[in-house]
C-alpha atoms as a PDB file:
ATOM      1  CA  UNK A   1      18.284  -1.354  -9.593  1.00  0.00           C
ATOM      2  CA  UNK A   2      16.050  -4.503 -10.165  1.00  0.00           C
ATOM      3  CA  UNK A   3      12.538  -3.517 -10.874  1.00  0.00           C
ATOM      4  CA  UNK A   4       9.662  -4.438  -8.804  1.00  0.00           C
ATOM      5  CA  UNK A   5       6.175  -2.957 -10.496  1.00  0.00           C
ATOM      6  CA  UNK A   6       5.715  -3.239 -14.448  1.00  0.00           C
ATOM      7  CA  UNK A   7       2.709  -2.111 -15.271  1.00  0.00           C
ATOM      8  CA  UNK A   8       1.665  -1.996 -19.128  1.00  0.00           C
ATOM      9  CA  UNK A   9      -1.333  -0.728 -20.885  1.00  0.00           C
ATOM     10  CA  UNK A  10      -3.699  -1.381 -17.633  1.00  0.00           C
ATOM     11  CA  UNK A  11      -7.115  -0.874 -17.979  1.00  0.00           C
ATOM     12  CA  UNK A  12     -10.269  -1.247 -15.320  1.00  0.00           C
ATOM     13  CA  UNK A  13     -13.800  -0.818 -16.487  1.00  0.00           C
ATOM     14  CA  UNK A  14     -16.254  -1.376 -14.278  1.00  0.00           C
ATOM     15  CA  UNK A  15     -20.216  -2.298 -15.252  1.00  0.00           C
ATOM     16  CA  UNK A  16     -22.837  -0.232 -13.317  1.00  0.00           C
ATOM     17  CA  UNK A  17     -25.961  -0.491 -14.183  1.00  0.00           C
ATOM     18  CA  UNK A  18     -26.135  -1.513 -17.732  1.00  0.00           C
ATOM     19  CA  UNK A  19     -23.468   0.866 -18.586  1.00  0.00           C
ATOM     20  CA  UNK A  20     -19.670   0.671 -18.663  1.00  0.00           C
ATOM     21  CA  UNK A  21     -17.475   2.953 -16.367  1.00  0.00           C
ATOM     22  CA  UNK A  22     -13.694   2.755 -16.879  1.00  0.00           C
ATOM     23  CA  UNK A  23     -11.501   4.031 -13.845  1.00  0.00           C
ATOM     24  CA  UNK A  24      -8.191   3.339 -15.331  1.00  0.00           C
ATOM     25  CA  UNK A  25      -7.367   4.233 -18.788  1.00  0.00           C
ATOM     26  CA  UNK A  26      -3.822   2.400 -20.352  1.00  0.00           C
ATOM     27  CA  UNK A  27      -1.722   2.878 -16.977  1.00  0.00           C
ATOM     28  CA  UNK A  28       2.122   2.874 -17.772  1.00  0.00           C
ATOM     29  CA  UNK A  29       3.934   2.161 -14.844  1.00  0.00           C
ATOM     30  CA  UNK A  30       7.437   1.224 -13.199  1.00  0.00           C
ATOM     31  CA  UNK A  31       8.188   1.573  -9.442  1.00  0.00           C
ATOM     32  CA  UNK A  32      11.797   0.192  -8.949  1.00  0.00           C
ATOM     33  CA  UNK A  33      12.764  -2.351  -5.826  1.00  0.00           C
ATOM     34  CA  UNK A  34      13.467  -0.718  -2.760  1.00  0.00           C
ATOM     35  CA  UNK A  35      11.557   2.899  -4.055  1.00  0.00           C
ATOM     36  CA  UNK A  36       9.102   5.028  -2.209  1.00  0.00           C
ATOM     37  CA  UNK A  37       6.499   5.702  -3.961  1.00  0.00           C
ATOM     38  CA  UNK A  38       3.217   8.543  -3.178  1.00  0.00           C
ATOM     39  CA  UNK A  39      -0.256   7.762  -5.497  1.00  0.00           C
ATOM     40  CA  UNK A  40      -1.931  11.067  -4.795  1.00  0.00           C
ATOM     41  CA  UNK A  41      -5.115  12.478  -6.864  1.00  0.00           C
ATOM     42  CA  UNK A  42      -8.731  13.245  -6.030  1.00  0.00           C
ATOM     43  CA  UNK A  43     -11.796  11.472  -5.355  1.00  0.00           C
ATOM     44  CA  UNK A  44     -12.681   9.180  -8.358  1.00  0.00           C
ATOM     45  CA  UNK A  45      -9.100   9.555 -10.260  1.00  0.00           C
ATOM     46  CA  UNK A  46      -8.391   5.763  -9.933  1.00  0.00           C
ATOM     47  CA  UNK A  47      -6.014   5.665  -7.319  1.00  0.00           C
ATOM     48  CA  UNK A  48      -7.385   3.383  -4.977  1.00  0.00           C
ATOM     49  CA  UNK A  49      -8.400   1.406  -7.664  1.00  0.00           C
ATOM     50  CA  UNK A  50      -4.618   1.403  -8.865  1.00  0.00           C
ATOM     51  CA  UNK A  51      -3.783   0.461  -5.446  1.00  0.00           C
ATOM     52  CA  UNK A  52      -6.262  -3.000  -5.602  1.00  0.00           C
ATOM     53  CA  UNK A  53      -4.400  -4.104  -8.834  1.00  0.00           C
ATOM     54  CA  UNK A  54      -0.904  -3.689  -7.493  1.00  0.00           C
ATOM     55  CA  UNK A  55      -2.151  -5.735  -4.425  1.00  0.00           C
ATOM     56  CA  UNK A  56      -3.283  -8.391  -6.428  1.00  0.00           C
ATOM     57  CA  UNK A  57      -6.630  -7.401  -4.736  1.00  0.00           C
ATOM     58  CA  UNK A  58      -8.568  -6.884  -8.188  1.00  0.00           C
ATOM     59  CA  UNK A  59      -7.836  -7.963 -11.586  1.00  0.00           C
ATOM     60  CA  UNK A  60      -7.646  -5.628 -14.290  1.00  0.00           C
ATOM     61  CA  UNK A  61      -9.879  -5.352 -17.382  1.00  0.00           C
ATOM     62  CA  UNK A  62      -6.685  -5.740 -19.804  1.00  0.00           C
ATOM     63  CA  UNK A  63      -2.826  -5.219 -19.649  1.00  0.00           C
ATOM     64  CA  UNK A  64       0.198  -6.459 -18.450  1.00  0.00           C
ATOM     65  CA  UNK A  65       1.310  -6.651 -14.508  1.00  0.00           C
ATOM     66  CA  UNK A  66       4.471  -8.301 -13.802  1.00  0.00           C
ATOM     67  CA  UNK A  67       5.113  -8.141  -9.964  1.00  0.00           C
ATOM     68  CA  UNK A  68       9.007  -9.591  -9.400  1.00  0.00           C
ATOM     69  CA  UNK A  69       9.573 -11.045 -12.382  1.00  0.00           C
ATOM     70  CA  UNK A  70       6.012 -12.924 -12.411  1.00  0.00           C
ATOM     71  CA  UNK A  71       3.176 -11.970 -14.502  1.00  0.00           C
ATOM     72  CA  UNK A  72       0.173 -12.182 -12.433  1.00  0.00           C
ATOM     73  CA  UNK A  73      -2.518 -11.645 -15.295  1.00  0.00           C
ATOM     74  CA  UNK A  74      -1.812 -15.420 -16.209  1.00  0.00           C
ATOM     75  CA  UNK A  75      -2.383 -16.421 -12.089  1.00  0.00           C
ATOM     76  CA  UNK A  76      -5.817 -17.885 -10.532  1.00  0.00           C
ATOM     77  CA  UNK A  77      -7.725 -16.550  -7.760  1.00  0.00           C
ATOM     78  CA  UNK A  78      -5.364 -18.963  -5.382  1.00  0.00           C
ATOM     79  CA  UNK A  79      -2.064 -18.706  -6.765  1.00  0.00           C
ATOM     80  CA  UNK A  80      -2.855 -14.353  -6.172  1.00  0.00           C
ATOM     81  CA  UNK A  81      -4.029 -14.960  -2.995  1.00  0.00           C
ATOM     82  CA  UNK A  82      -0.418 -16.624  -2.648  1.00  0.00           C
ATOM     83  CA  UNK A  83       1.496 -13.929  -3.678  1.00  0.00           C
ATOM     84  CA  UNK A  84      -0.525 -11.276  -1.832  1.00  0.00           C
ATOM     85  CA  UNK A  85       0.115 -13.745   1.599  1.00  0.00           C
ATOM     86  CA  UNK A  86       4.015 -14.072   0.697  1.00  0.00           C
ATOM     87  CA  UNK A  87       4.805 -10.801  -1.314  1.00  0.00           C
ATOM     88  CA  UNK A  88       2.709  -7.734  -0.114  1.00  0.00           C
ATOM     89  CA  UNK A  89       1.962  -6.403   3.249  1.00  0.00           C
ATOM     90  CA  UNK A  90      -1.397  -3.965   3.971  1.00  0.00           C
ATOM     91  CA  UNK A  91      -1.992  -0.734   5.862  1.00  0.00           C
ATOM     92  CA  UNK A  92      -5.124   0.477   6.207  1.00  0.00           C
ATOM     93  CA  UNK A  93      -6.495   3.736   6.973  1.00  0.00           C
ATOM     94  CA  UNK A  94      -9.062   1.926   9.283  1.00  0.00           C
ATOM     95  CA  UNK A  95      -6.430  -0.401  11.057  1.00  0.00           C
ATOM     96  CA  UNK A  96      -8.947  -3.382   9.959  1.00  0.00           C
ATOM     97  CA  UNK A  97      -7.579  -5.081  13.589  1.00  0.00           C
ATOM     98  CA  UNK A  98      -9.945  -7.954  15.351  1.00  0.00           C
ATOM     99  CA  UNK A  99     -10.921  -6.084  18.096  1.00  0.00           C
ATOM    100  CA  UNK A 100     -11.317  -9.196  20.342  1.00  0.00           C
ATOM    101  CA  UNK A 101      -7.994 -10.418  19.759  1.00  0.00           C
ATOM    102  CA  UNK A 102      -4.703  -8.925  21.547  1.00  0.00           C
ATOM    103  CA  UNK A 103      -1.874  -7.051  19.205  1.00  0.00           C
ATOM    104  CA  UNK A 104      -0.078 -10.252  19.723  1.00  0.00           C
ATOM    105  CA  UNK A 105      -2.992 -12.166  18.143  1.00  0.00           C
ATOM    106  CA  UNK A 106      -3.488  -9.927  15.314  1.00  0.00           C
ATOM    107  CA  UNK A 107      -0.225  -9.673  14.042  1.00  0.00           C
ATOM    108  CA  UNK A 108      -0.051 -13.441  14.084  1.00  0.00           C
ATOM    109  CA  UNK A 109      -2.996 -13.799  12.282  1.00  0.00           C
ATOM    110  CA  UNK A 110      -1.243 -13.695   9.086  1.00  0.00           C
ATOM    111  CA  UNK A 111       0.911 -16.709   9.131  1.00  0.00           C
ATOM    112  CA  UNK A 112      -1.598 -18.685  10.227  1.00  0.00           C
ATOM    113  CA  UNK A 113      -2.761 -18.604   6.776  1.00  0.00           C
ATOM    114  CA  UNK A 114       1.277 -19.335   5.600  1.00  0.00           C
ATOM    115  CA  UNK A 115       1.267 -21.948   7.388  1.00  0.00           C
ATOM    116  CA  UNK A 116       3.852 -21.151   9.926  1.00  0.00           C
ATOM    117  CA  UNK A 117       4.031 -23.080  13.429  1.00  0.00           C
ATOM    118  CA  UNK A 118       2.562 -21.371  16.301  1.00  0.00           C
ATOM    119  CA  UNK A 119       6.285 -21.452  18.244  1.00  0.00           C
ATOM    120  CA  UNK A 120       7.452 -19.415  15.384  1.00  0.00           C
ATOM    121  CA  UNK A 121       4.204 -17.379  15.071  1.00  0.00           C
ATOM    122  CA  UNK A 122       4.923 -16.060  18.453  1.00  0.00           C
ATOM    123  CA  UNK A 123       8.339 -15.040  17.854  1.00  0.00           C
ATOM    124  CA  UNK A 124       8.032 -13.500  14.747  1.00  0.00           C
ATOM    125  CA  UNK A 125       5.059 -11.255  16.040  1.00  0.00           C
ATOM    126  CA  UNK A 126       6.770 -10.312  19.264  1.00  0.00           C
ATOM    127  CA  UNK A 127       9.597  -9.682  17.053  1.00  0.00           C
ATOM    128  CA  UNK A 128       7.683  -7.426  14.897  1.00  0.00           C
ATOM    129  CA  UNK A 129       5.894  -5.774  17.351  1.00  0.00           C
ATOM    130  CA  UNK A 130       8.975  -4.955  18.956  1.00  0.00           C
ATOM    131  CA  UNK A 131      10.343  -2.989  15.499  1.00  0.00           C
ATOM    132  CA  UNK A 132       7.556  -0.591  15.582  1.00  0.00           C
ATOM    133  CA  UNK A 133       8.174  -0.165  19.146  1.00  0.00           C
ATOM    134  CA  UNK A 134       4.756  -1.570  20.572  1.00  0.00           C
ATOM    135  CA  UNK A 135       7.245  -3.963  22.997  1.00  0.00           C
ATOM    136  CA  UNK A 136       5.049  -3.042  26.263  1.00  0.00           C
ATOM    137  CA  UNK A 137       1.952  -3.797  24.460  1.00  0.00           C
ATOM    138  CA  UNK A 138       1.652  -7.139  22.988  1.00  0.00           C
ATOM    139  CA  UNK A 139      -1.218  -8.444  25.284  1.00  0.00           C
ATOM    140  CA  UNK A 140      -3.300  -5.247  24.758  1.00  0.00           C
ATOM    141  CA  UNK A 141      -6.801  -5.176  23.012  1.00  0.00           C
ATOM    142  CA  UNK A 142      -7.312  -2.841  19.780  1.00  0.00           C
ATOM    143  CA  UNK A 143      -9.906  -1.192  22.456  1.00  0.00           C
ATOM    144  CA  UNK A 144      -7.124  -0.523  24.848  1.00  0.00           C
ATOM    145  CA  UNK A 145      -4.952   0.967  22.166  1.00  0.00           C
ATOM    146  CA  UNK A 146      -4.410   4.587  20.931  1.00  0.00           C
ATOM    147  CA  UNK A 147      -5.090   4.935  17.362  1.00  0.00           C
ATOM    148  CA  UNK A 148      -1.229   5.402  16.439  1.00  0.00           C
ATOM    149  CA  UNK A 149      -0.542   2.357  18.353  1.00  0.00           C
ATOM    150  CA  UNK A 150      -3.316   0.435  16.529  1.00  0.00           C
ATOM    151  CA  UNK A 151      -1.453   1.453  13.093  1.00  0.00           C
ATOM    152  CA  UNK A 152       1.404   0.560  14.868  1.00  0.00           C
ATOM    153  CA  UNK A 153      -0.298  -3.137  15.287  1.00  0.00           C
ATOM    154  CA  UNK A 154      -0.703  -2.910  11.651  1.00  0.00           C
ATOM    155  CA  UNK A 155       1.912  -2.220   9.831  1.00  0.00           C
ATOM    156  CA  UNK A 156       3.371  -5.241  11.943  1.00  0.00           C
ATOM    157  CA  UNK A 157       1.050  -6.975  10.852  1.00  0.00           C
ATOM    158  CA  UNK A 158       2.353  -5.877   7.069  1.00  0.00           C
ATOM    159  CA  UNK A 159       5.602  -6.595   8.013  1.00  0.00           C
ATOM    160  CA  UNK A 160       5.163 -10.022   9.862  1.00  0.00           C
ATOM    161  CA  UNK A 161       6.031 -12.243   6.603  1.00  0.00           C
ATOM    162  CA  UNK A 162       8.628 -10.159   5.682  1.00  0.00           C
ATOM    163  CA  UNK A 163       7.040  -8.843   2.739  1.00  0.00           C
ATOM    164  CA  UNK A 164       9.053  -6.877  -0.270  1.00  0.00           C
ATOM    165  CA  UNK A 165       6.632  -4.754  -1.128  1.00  0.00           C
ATOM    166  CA  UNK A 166       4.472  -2.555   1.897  1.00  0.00           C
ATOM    167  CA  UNK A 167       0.793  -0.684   0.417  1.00  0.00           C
ATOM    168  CA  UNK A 168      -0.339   1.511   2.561  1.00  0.00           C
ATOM    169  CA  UNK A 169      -4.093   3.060   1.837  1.00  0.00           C
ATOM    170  CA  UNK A 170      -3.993   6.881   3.530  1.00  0.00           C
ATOM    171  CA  UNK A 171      -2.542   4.950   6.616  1.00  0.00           C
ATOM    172  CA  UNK A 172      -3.064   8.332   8.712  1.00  0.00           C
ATOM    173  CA  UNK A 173      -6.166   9.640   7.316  1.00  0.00           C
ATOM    174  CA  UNK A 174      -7.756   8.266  10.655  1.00  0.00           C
ATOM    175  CA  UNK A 175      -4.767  10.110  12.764  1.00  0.00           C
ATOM    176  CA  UNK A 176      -4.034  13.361  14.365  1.00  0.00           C
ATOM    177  CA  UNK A 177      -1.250  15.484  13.044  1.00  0.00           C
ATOM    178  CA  UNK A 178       1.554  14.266  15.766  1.00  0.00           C
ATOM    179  CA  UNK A 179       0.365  10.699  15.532  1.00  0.00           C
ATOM    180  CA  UNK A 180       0.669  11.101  11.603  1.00  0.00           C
ATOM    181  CA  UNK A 181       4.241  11.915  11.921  1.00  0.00           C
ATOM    182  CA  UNK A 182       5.377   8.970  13.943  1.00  0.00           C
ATOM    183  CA  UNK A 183       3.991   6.570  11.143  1.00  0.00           C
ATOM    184  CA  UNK A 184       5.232   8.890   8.868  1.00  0.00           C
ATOM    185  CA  UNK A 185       8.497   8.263  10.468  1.00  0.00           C
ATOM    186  CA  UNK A 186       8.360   4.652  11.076  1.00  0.00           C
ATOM    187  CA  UNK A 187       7.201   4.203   6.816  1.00  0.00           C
ATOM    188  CA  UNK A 188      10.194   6.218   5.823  1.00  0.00           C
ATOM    189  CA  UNK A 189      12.420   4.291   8.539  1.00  0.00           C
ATOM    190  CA  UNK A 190      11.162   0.682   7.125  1.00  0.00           C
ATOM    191  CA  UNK A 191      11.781   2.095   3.612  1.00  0.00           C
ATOM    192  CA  UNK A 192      15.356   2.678   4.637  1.00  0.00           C
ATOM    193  CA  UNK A 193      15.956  -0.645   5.673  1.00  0.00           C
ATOM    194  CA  UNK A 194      15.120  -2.027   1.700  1.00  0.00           C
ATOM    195  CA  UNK A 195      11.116  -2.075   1.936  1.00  0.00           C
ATOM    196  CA  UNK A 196       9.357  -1.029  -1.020  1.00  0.00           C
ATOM    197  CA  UNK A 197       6.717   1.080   0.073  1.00  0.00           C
ATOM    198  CA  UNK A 198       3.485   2.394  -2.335  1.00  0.00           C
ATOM    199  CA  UNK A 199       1.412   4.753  -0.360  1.00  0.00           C
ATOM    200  CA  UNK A 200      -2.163   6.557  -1.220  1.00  0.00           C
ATOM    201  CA  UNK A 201      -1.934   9.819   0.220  1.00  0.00           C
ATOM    202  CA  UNK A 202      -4.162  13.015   0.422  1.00  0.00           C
ATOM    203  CA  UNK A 203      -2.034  15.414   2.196  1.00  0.00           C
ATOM    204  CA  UNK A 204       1.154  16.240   0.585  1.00  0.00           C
ATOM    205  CA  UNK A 205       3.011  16.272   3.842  1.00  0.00           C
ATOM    206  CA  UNK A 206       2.838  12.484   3.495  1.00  0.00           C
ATOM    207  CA  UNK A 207       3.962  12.411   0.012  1.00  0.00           C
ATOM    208  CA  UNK A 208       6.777  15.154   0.456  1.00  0.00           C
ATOM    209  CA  UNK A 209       8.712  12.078   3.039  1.00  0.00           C
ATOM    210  CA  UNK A 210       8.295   9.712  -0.665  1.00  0.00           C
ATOM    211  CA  UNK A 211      11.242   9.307  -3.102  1.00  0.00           C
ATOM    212  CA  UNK A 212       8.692   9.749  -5.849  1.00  0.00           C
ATOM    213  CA  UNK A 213       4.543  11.170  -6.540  1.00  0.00           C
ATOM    214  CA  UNK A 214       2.304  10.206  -8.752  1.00  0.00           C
ATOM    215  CA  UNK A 215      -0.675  12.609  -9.589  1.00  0.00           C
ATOM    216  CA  UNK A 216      -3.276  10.823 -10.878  1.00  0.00           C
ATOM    217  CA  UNK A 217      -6.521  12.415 -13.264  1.00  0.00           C
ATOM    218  CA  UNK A 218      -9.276  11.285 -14.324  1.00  0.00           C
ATOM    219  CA  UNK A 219      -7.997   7.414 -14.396  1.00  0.00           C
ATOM    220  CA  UNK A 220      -4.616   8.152 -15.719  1.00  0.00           C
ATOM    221  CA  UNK A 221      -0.789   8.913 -14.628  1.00  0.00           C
ATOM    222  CA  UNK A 222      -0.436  12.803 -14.967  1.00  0.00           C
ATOM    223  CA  UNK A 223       2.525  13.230 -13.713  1.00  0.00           C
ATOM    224  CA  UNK A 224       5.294  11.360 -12.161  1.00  0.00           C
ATOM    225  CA  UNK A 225       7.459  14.037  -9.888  1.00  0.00           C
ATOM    226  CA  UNK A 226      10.800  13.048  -7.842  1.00  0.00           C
ATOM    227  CA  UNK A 227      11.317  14.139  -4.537  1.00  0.00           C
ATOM    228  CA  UNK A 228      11.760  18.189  -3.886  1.00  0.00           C
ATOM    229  CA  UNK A 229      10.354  18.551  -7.416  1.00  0.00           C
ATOM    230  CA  UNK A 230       6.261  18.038  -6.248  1.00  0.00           C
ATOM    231  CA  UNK A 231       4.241  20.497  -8.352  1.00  0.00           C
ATOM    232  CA  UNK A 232       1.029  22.322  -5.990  1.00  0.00           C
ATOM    233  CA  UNK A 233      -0.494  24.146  -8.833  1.00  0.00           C
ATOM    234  CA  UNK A 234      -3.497  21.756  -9.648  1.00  0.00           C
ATOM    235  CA  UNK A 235      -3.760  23.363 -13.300  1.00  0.00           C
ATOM    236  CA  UNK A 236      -0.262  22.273 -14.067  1.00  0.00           C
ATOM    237  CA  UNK A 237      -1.336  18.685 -13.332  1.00  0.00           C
ATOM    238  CA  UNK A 238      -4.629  18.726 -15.059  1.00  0.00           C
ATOM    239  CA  UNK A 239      -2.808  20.265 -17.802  1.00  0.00           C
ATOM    240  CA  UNK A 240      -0.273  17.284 -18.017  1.00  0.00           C
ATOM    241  CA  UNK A 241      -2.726  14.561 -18.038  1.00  0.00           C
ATOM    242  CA  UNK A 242      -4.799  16.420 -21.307  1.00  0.00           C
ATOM    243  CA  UNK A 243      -1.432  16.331 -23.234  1.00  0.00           C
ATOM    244  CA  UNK A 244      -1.598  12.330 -22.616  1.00  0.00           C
ATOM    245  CA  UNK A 245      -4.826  11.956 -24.127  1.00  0.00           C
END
């Protein structure tokens, strides 16, 4: 299997007040294409901050990122905002819709930026729409939208440019439990179509539908655990990213 993600020796420092704060600390990492892949770890371990560097959102301090053969720490603050438009789709916890345009609207809104014609705009959203069954409500308003069908609007907005690689950012921290299963459902559905999917999760029952989790501590990988294998003794994570040091 081709891989997707190579991430060597990344660093991120950032400079607060005078003083310098790193977040990551010499991340190793591989995620193959067409892989499912949890980030989990608490607040302040670096995996948001992960997340921004795989989607070309922030540069790192030092290191190597190849995404798909290219290494973006040699690209410009255009040529990423290229690959991020043609390469990587975005699901937000918050939905991050326009709330005066319809679902329609906002999952157009993307190609826009490609460059697409609006004849094809519309059928592409529609289209997309459609896959994450939101058929019935393409003229609605965020405002007129439950907040599973507004992640619903988003992650076809993700999908719109037919991305290969999905992140998702705790994409139902702002859900209820049922709601969280149905985009559970339809991330682990998209994955089995041959989307690569990289998702920053809290609650484990979001991370036990990935192929693969990755505990993060303290700015670095602890642990890297296949499915069924998902340790829940904190101490045994902890304890694996001290023997890294």
């Amino acid at each position: 299997m081709a891989t997707m993600i190579w991430m060597e020796g990344i660093t991120q420092t950032f400079h607060l007040e005078g003083m310098d704060l790193p977040v990551l600390k010499q991340i190793n990492l591989s995620i193959d294409d067409g892989e499912y892949v949890a980030i989990m770890g608490t607040s302040g371990s670096g995996k948001s901050t992960l997340m921004n560097i795989i989607g070309c959102l922030d540069r790192p301090t030092s290191g190597l990122y190849i995404l798909d053969g290219s290494d973006l720490t040699t690209l410009d603050d255009d040529e990423l905002a290229d690959i991020r438009n043609q390469y990587i789709g975005f699901v937000f916890q918050q939905f991050n819709l326009l709330p005066r345009l319809t679902a329609l609207e906002n999952v157009m809104l993307p190609m826009i930026y490609a460059d697409v014609s609006r004849s094809a705009r519309l059928k592409a959203a529609t289209a997309s729409l459609i896959k994450v069954g939101l058929s019935d409500r393409l003229n609605s308003r965020p405002s007129q939208l439950s907040g599973g069908q507004q992640q619903r609007v988003a992650i076809a907005r993700a999908l719109v440019n037919h991305p290969a690689l999905v992140l998702a950012d705790e994409p139902t921290g702002a859900l209820d439990s049922k709601t969280s299963q149905e985009i559970i459902y339809l991330l682990t559905e998209l994955n089995q179509q041959g989307t690569t999917i990289v998702v920053v999760a809290h609650d484990v029952i979001v991370a036990a539908q990935t192929k693969r989790t990755i505990y993060m501590v303290d700015g670095r990988i602890a642990l890297s655990a296949n499915a069924g294998v998902q340790p829940v003794d904190n101490h045994l994570i902890a304890n694996a990213a001290i023997v890294q040091r």
